[in-house]
Protein backbone atom coordinates (compact mmCIF):
# COMPACT_ATOMS: atom_id res chain seq x y z
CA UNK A 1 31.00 73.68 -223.55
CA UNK A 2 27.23 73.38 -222.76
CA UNK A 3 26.22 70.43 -221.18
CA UNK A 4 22.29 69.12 -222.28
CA UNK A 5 20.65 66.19 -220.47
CA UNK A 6 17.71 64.45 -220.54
CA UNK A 7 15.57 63.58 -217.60
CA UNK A 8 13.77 60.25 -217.52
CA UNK A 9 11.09 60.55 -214.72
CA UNK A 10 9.13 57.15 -214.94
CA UNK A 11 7.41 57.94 -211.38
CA UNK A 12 6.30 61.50 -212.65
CA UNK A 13 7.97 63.61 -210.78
CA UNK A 14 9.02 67.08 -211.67
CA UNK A 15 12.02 69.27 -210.70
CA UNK A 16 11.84 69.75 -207.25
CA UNK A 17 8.97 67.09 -206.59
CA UNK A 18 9.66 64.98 -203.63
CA UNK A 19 9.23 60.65 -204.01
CA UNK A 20 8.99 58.89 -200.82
CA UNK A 21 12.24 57.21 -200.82
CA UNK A 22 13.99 60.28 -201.85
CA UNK A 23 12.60 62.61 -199.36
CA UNK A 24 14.39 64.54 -196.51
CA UNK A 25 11.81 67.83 -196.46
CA UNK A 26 14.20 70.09 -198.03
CA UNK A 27 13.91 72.04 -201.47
CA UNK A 28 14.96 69.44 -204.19
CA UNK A 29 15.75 71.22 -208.10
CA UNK A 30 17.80 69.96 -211.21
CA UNK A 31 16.66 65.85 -211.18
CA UNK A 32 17.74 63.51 -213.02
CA UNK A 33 17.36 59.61 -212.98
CA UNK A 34 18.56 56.64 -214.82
CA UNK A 35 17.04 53.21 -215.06
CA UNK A 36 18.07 50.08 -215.05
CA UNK A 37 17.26 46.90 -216.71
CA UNK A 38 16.02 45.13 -213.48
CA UNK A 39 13.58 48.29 -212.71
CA UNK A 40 15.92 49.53 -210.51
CA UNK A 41 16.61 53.63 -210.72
CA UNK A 42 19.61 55.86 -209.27
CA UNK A 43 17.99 59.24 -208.64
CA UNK A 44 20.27 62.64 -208.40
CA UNK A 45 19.34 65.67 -207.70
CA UNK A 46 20.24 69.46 -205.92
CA UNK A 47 19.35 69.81 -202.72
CA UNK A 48 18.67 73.27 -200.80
CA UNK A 49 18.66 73.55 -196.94
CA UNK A 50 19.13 76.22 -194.26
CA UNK A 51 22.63 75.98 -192.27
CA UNK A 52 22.51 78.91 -189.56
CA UNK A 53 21.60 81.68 -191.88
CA UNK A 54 22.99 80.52 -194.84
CA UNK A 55 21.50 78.16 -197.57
CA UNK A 56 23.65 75.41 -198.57
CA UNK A 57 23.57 73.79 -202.06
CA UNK A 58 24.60 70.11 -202.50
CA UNK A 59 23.90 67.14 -205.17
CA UNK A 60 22.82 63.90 -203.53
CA UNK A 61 21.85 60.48 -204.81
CA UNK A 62 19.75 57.83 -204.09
CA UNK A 63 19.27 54.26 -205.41
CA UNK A 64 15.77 52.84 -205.35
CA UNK A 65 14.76 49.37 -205.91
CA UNK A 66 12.56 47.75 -208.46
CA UNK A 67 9.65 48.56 -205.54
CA UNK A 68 10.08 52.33 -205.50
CA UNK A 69 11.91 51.60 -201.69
CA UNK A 70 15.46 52.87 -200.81
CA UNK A 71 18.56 50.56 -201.25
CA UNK A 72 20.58 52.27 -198.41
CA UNK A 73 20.31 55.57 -197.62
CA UNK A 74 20.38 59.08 -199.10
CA UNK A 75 24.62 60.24 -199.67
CA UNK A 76 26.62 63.12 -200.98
CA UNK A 77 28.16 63.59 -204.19
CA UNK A 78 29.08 66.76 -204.57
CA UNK A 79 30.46 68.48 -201.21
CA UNK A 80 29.10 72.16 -201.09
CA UNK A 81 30.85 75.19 -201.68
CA UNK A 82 30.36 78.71 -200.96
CA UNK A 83 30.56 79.98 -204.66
CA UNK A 84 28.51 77.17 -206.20
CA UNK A 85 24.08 78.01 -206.05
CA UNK A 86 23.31 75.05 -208.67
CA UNK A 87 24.36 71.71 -209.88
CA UNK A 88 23.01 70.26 -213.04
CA UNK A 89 23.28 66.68 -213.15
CA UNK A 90 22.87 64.06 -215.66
CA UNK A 91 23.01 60.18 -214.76
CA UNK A 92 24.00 56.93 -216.60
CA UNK A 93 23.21 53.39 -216.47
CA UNK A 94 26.90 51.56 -216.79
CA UNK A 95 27.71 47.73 -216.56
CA UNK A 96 24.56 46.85 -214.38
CA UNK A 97 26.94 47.35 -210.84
CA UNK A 98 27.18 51.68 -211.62
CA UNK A 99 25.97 54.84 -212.94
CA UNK A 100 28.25 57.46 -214.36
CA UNK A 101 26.92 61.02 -213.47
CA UNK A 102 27.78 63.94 -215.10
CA UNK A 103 27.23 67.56 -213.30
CA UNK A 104 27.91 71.15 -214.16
CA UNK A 105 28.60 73.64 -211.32
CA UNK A 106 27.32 77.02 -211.46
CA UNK A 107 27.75 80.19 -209.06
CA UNK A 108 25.86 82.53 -208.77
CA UNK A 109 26.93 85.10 -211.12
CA UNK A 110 28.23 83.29 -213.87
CA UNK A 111 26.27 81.51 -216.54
CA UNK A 112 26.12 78.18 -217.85
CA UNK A 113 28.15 79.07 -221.48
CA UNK A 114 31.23 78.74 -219.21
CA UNK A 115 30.37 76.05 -216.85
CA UNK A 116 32.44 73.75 -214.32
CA UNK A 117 31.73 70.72 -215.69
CA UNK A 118 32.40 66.97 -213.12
CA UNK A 119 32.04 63.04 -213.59
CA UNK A 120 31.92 60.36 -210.57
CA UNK A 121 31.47 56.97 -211.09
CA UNK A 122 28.98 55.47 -208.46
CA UNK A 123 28.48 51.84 -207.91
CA UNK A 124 26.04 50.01 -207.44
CA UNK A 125 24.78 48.91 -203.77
CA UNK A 126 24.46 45.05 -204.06
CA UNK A 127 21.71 44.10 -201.42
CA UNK A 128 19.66 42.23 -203.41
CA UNK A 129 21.71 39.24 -203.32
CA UNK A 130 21.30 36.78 -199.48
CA UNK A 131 22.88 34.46 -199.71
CA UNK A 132 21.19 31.00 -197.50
CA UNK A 133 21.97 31.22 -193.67
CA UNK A 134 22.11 28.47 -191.05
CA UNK A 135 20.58 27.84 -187.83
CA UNK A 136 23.32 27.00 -184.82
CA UNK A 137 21.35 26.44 -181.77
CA UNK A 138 19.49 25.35 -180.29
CA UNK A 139 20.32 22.34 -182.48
CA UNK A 140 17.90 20.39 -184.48
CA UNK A 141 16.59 17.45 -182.30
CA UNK A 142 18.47 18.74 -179.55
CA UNK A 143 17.37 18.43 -175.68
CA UNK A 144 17.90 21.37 -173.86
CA UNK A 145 17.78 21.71 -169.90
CA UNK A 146 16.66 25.68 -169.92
CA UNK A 147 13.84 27.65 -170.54
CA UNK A 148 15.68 30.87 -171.99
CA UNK A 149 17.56 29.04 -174.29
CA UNK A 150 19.95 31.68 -177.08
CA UNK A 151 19.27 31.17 -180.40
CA UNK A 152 21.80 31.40 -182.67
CA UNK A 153 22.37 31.53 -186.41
CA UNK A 154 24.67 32.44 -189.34
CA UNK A 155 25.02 35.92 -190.76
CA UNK A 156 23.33 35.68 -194.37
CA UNK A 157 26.07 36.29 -196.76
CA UNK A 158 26.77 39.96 -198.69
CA UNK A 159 28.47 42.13 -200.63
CA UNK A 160 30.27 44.86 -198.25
CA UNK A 161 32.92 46.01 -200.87
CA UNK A 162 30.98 49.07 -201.84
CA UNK A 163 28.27 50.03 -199.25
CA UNK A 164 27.63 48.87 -195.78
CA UNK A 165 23.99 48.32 -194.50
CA UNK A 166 22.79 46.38 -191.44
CA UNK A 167 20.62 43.27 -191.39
CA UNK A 168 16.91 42.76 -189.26
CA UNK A 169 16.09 39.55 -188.21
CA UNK A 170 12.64 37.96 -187.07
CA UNK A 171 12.15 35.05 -185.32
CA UNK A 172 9.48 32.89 -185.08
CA UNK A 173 8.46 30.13 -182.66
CA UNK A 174 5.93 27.55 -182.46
CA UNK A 175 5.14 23.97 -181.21
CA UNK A 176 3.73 23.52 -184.74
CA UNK A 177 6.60 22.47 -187.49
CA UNK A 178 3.82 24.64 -189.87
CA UNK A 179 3.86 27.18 -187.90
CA UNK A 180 0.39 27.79 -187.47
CA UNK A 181 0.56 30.17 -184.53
CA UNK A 182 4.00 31.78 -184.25
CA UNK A 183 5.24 33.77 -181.65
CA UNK A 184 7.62 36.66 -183.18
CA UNK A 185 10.17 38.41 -182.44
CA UNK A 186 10.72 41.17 -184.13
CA UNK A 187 13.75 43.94 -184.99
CA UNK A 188 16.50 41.23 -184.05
CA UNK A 189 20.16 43.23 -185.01
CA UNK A 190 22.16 40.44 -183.86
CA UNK A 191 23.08 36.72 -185.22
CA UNK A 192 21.60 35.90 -181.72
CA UNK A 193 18.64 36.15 -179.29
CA UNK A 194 17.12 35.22 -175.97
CA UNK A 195 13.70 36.00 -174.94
CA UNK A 196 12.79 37.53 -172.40
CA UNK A 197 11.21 36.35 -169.16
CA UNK A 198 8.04 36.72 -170.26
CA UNK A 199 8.64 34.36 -172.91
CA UNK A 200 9.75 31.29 -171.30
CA UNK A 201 9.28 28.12 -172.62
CA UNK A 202 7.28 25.21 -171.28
CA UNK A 203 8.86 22.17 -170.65
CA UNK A 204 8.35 18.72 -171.80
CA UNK A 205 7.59 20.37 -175.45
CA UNK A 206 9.10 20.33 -178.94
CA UNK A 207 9.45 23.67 -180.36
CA UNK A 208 10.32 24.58 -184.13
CA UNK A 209 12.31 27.90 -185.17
CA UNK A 210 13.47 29.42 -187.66
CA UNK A 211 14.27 33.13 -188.85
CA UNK A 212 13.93 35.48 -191.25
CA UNK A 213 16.75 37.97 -192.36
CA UNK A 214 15.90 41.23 -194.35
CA UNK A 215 18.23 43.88 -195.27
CA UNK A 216 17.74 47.12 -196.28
CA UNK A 217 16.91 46.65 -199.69
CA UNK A 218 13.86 44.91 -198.04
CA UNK A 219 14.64 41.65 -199.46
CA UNK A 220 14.00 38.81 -197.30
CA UNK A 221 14.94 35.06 -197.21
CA UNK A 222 14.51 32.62 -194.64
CA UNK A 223 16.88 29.99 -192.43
CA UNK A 224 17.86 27.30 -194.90
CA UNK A 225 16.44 24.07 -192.63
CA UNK A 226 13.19 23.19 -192.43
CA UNK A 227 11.35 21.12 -189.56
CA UNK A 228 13.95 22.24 -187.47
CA UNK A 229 13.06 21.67 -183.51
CA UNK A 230 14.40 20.76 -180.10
CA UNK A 231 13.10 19.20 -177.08
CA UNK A 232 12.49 21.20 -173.28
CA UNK A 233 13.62 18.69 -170.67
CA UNK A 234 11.54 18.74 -167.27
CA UNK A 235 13.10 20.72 -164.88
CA UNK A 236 14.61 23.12 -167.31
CA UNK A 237 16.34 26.62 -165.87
CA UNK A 238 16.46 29.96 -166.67
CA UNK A 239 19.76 32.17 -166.10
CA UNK A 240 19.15 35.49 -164.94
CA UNK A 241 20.86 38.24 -166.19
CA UNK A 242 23.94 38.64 -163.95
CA UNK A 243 23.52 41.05 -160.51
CA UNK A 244 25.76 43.81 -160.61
CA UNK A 245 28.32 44.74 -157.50
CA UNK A 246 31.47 43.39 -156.83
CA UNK A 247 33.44 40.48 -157.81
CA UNK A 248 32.99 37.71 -154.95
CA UNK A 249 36.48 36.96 -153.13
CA UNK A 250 35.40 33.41 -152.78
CA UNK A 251 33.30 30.91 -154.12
CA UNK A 252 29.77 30.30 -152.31
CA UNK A 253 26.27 28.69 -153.06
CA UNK A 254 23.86 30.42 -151.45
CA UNK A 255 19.89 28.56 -150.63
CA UNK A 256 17.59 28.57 -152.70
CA UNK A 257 14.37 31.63 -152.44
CA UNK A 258 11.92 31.03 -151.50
CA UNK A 259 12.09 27.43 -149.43
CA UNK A 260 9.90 25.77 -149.41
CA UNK A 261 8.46 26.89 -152.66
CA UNK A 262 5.97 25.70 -154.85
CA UNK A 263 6.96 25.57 -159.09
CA UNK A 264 9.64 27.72 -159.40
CA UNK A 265 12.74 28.97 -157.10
CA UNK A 266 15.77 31.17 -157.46
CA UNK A 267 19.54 29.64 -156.89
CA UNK A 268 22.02 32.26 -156.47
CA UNK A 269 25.76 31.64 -156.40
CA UNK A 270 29.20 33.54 -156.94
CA UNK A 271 32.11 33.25 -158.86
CA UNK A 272 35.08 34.97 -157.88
CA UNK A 273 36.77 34.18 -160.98
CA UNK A 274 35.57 33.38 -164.68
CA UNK A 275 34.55 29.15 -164.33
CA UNK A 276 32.92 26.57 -166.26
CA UNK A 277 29.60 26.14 -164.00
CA UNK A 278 27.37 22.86 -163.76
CA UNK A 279 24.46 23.34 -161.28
CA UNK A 280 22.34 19.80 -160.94
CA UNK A 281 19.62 18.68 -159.11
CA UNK A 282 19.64 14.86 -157.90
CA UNK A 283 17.21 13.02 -155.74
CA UNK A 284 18.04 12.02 -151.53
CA UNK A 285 19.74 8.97 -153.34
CA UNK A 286 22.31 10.88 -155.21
CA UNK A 287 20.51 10.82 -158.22
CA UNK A 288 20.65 13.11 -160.79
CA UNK A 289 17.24 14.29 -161.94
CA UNK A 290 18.07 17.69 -164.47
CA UNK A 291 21.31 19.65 -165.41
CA UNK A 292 19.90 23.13 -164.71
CA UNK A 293 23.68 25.25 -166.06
CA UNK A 294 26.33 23.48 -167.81
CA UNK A 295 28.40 26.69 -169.38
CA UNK A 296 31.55 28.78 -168.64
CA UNK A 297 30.21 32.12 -166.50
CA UNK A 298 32.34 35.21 -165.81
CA UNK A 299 33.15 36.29 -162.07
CA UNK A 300 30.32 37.63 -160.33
CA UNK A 301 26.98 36.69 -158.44
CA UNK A 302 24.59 35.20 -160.52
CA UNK A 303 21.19 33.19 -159.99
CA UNK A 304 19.83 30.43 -162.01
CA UNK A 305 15.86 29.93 -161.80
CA UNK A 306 14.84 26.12 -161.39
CA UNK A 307 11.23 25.30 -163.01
CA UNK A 308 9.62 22.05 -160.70
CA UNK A 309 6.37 21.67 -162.04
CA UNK A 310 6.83 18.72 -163.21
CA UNK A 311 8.50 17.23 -159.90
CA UNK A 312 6.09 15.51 -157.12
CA UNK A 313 6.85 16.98 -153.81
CA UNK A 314 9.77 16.33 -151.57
CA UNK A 315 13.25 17.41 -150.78
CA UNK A 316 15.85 17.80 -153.43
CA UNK A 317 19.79 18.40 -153.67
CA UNK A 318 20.97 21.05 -155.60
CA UNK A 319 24.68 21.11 -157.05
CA UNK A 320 27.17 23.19 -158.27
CA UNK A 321 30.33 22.05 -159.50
CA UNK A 322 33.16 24.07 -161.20
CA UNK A 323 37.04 23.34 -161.58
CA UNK A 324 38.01 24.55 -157.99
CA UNK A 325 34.49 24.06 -156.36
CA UNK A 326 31.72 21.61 -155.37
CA UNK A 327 28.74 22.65 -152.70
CA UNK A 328 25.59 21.31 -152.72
CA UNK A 329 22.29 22.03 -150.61
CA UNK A 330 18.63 21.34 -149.77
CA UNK A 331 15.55 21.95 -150.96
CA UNK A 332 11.76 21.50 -150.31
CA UNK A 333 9.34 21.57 -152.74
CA UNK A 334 5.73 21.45 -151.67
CA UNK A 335 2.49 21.28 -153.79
């Protein structure tokens, strides 16, 4: 049986032509696309490459969104073989969620009056569809008592049963709930985020956030709340990242560097053993004046940095209290 086809080629290509979502810079022959309803197209095609000093033959597909971009990435359909040189496909729209494709496989010495003739039934990659995502925290109207807080927010809902992809996140920042001058931080890959260093907040100001997910469709949508904002106490902290040696044997807070200072100072202190950790600082009286760390730490030395700009001068108390532990020390701040 002869198998006939025809090609529908809305972009203009030509057998062998290259588009840029279907390129990998080898030798492409034998396409064929179909198009869907939405302006959507599965492209299919033979592809020719060098392996060692052979040339391998393969048919590969591609789906490419109403845009002309890539909905996931380039894949296999046909695994090659040693006899086969070409593969004549021919594609199908079906149901909206697949495309049946149709191939013949041809060596090289035979001809195509006595072909091998194979159908696959492909779905459809369904990345079109976020679904609306949540911000977690910082929480809306929240007061926070660090610097560095983590932002963290829902993962924007999918379809995984046929293709996996990966979401990209941005977030944006701003003391303006417009968003008139947003810091941004780009190429996110995880459902959280702290900034770094660099990026510390100010206290005594409101900030707004909110993100924006994209997946590899390059559809985007944006956090469902609006307005949303929290507060940077005076005083507030930064965690550093977590010194590496070995686990403390005992518990210990360690003074403050440098003392006196002026603005800012480093705490360290050690955890022999995973704790919930709340480092204070409180006035000569006993008072308490800011909750620098209120979370559960693993074992290890670690070192909180304590922001005092907005403090008059004087001598402070700092401290820490955990389940098995309380220790608390001077400082002197000087302006």
């Amino acid at each position: 049986m002869i198998f006939f086809y025809l090609v529908f080629d809305p972009f203009g290509l030509k057998s062998g032509a290259e588009h840029p979502a279907f390129s990998t810079g080898y030798k492409k022959t034998n396409l064929a696309i179909a198009p869907f309803s939405d302006g959507s197209l599965f492209m299919c095609c033979q592809e020719d490459f060098y392996d060692s000093h052979y040339i391998i033959h393969r048919l590969i597909g591609q789906w490419i969104n109403s845009s002309g971009q890539k909905i996931g990435t380039i894949f296999q359909i046909a695994e090659p073989e040693d006899e086969i040189a070409y593969y004549f496909p021919a594609v199908f729209p079906h149901q909206d969620r697949e495309v049946i494709i149709c191939y013949e496989k041809v060596n090289e010495v035979s001809s195509r009056a006595n072909p091998s003739i194979m159908a696959k039934v492909i779905p459809r990659p369904q990345v079109y569809a976020l679904e609306p995502f949540n911000l977690l925290e910082p929480q809306n109207d929240a007061t926070i008592t660090t610097n560095r807080p983590i932002f963290k927010w829902r993962q924007p809902g999918h379809d995984k049963e046929f293709y996996p992809f990966e979401f990209n996140f941005e977030l944006y920042l701003d003391t303006d709930p417009d968003f008139s001058h947003p810091k941004i931080f780009y190429d996110i890959a995880d459902t959280c985020y702290s900034p770094p260093p660099i990026d510390s907040l100010k206290p005594e100001r409101t900030y707004f956030w909110k993100v924006l997910a994209k997946n590899i469709g390059h559809d985007s949508l944006w956090s469902n709340q609006k307005n949303w904002g929290f507060f940077v106490k005076r005083g507030a902290s930064a965690v550093l990242p977590q010194l590496a040696g070995t686990v403390p044997v005992r518990y210990s807070l360690k003074q403050n560097y440098s003392n006196p200072f002026n603005a800012t100072t480093t705490i360290p202190f050690d955890l022999p053993q995973r704790s919930k950790v709340k480092l204070i600082i409180l006035d000569l009286k006993g008072r308490e004046i800011t909750t620098l760390l209120k979370e559960e730490l693993p074992a290890g030395v670690h070192q909180v940095v304590f922001d005092a700009t907005e403090l008059p001068s004087g001598v402070y108390l700092y401290r820490i209290q955990t389940e098995d532990f309380c220790q608390t020390r001077k400082l002197l701040l000087v302006k």
